[in-house]
C-alpha atoms as a PDB file:
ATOM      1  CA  UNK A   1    -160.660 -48.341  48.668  1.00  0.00           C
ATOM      2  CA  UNK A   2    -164.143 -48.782  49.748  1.00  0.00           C
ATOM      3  CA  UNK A   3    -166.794 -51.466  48.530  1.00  0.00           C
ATOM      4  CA  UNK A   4    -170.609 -51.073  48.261  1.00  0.00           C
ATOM      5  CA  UNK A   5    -171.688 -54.493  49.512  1.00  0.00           C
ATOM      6  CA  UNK A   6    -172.405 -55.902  45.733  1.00  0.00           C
ATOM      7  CA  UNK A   7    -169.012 -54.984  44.999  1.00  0.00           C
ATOM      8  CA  UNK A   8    -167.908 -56.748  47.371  1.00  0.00           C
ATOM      9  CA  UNK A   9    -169.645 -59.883  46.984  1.00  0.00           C
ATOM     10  CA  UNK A  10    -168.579 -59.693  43.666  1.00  0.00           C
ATOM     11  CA  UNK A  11    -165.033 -59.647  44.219  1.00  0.00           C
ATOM     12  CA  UNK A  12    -165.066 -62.478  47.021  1.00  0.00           C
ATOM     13  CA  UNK A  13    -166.804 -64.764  44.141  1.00  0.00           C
ATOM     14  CA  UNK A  14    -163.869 -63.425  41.465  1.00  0.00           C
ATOM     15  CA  UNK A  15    -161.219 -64.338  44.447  1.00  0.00           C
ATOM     16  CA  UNK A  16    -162.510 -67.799  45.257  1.00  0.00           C
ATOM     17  CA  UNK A  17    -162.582 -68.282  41.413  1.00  0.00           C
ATOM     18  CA  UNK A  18    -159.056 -66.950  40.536  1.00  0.00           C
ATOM     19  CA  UNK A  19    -159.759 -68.540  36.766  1.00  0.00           C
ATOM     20  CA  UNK A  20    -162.436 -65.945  36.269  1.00  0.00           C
ATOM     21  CA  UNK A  21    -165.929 -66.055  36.207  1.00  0.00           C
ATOM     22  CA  UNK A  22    -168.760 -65.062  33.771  1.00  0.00           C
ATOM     23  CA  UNK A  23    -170.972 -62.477  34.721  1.00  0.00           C
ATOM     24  CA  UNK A  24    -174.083 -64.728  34.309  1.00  0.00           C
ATOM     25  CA  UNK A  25    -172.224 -67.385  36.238  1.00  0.00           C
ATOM     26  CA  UNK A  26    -171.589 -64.233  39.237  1.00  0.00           C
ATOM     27  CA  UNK A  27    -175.063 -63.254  39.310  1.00  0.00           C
ATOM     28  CA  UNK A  28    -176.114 -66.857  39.717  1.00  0.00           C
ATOM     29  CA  UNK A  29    -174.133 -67.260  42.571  1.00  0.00           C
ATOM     30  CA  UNK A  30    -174.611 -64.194  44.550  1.00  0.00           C
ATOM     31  CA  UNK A  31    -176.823 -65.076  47.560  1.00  0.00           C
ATOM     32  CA  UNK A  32    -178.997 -61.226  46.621  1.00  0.00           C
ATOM     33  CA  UNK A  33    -179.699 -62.840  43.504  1.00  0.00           C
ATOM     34  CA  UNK A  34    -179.239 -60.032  41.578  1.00  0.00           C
ATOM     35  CA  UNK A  35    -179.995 -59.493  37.760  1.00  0.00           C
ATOM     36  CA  UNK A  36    -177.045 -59.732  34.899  1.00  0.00           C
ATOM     37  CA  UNK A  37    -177.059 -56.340  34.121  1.00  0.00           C
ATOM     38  CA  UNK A  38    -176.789 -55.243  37.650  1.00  0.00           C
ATOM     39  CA  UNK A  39    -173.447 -57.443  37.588  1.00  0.00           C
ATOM     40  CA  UNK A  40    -172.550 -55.989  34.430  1.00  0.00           C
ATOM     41  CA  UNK A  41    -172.715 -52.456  35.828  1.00  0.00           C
ATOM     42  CA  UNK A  42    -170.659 -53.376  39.046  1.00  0.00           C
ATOM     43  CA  UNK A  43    -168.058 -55.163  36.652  1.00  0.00           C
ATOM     44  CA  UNK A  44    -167.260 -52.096  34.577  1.00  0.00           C
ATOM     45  CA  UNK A  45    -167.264 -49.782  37.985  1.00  0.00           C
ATOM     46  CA  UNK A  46    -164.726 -52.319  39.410  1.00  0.00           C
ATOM     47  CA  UNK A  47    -162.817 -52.433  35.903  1.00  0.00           C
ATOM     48  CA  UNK A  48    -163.059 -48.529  36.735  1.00  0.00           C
ATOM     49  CA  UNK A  49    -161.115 -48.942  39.640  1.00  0.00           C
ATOM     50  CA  UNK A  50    -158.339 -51.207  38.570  1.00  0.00           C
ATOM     51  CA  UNK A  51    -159.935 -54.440  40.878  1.00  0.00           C
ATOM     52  CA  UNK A  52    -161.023 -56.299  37.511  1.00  0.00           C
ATOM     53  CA  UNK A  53    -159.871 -56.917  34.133  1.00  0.00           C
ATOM     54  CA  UNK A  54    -162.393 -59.136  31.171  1.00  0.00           C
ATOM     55  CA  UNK A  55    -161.074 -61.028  28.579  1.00  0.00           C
ATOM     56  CA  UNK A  56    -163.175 -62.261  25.584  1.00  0.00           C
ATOM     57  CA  UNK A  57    -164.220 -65.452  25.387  1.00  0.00           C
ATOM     58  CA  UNK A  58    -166.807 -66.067  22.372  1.00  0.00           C
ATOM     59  CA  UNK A  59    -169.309 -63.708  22.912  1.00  0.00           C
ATOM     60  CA  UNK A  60    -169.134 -63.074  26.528  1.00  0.00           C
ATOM     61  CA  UNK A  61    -166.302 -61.800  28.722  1.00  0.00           C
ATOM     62  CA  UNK A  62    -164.501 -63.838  31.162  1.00  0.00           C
ATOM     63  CA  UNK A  63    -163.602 -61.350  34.374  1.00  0.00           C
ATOM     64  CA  UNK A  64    -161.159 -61.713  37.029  1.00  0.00           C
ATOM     65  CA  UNK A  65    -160.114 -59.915  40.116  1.00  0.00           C
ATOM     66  CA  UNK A  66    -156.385 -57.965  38.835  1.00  0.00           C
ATOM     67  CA  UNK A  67    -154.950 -58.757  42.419  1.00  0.00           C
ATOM     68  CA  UNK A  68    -155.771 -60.986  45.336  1.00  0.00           C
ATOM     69  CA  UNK A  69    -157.301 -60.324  48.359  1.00  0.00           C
ATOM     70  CA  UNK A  70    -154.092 -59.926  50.238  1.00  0.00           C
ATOM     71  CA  UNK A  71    -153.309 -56.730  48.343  1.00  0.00           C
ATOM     72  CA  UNK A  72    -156.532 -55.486  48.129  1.00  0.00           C
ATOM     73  CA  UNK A  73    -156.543 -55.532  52.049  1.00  0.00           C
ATOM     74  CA  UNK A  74    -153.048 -54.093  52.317  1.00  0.00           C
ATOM     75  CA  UNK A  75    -153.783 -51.426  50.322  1.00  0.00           C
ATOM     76  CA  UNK A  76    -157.042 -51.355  52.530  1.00  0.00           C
ATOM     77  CA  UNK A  77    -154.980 -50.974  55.558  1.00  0.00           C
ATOM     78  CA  UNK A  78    -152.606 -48.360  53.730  1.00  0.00           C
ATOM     79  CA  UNK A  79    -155.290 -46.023  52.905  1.00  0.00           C
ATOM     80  CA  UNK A  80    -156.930 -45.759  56.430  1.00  0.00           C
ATOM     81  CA  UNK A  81    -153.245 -45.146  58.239  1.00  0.00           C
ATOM     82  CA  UNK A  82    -153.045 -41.907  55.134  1.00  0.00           C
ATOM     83  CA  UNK A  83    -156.188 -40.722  57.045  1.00  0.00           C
ATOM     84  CA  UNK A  84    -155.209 -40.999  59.969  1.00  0.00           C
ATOM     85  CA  UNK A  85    -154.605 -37.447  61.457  1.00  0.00           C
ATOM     86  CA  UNK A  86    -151.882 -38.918  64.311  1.00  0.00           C
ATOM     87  CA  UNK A  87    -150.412 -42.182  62.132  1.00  0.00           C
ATOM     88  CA  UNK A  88    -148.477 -43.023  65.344  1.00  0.00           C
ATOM     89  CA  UNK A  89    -151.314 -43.213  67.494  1.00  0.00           C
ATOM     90  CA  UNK A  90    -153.802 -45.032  64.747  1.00  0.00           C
ATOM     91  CA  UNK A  91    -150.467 -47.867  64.553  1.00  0.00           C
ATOM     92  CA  UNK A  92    -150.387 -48.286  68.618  1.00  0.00           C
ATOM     93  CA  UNK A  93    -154.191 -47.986  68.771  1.00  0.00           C
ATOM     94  CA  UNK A  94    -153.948 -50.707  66.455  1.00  0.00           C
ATOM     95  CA  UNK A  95    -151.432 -53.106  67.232  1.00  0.00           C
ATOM     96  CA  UNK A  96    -153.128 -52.727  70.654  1.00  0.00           C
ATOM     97  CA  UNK A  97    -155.880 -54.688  69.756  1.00  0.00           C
ATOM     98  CA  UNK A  98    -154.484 -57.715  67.654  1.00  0.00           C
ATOM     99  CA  UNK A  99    -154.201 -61.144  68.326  1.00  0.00           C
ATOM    100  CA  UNK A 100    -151.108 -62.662  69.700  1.00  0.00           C
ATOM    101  CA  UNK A 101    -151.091 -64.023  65.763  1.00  0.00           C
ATOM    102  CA  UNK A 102    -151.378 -60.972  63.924  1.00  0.00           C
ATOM    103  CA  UNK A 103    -148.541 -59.156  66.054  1.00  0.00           C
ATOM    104  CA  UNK A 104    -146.064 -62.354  65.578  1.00  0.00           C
ATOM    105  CA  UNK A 105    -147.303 -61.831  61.698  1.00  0.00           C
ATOM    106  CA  UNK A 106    -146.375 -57.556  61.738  1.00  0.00           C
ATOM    107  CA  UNK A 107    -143.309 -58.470  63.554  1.00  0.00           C
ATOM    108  CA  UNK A 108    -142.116 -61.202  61.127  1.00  0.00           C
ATOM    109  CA  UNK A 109    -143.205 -58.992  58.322  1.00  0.00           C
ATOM    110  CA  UNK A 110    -141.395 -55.649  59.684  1.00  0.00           C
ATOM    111  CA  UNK A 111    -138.321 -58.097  60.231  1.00  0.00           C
ATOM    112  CA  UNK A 112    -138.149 -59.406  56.789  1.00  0.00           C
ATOM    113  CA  UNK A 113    -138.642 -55.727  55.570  1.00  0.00           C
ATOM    114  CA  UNK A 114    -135.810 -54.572  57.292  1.00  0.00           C
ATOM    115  CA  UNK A 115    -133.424 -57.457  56.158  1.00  0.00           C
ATOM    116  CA  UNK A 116    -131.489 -59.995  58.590  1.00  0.00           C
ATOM    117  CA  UNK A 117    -130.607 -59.166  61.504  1.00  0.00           C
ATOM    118  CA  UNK A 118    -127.032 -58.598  62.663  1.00  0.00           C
END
């Protein structure tokens, strides 16, 4: 899923503050500065999406990210490989240019996905 880039300084301030933030409190703290309403608006398109959920708290709403970042890049990664018109070739085009890191990470995930070995 793609982010416009207040969205997505929006949801790096909701992931660094897994407890939830007020939207006065997000606007404050975004470096563009931008006004409450403008938050407001992003908050209900991300609601939209499934990225936030609000809780009341007094008169206000208390919002925080549905999922962490992890899964919001997975499903990131997921999407572009569905686009992909040759998936095999998009997956060696990619693991092609990965650290040493992130391959040891794909092959300890694939391994654990697959069970123990025999």
């Amino acid at each position: 899923m793609q982010l416009g880039n207040l969205e997505r300084s929006v949801m790096e301030a909701l992931w660094r503050h897994p407890q939830g933030m007020f939207a006065h409190d997000l606007a404050a703290g975004l470096p563009s500065r931008p006004a409450v309403t403008t938050v407001l608006t992003v908050l209900m398109r991300l609601a939209n999406k499934g990225m936030v959920a609000r809780e009341r708290v007094g008169r206000a709403h208390l919002y925080k990210a549905t999922a962490g970042k992890d899964a919001f890049v997975a499903e990131a990664m997921r999407a572009a490989l569905a686009e992909a018109g040759d998936m095999a070739a998009a997956v060696q085009r990619f693991v092609g240019t990965v650290t040493p890191e992130v391959a040891a990470a794909l092959r300890e995930a694939l391994e654990e996905q697959d069970g123990p070995a025999r």
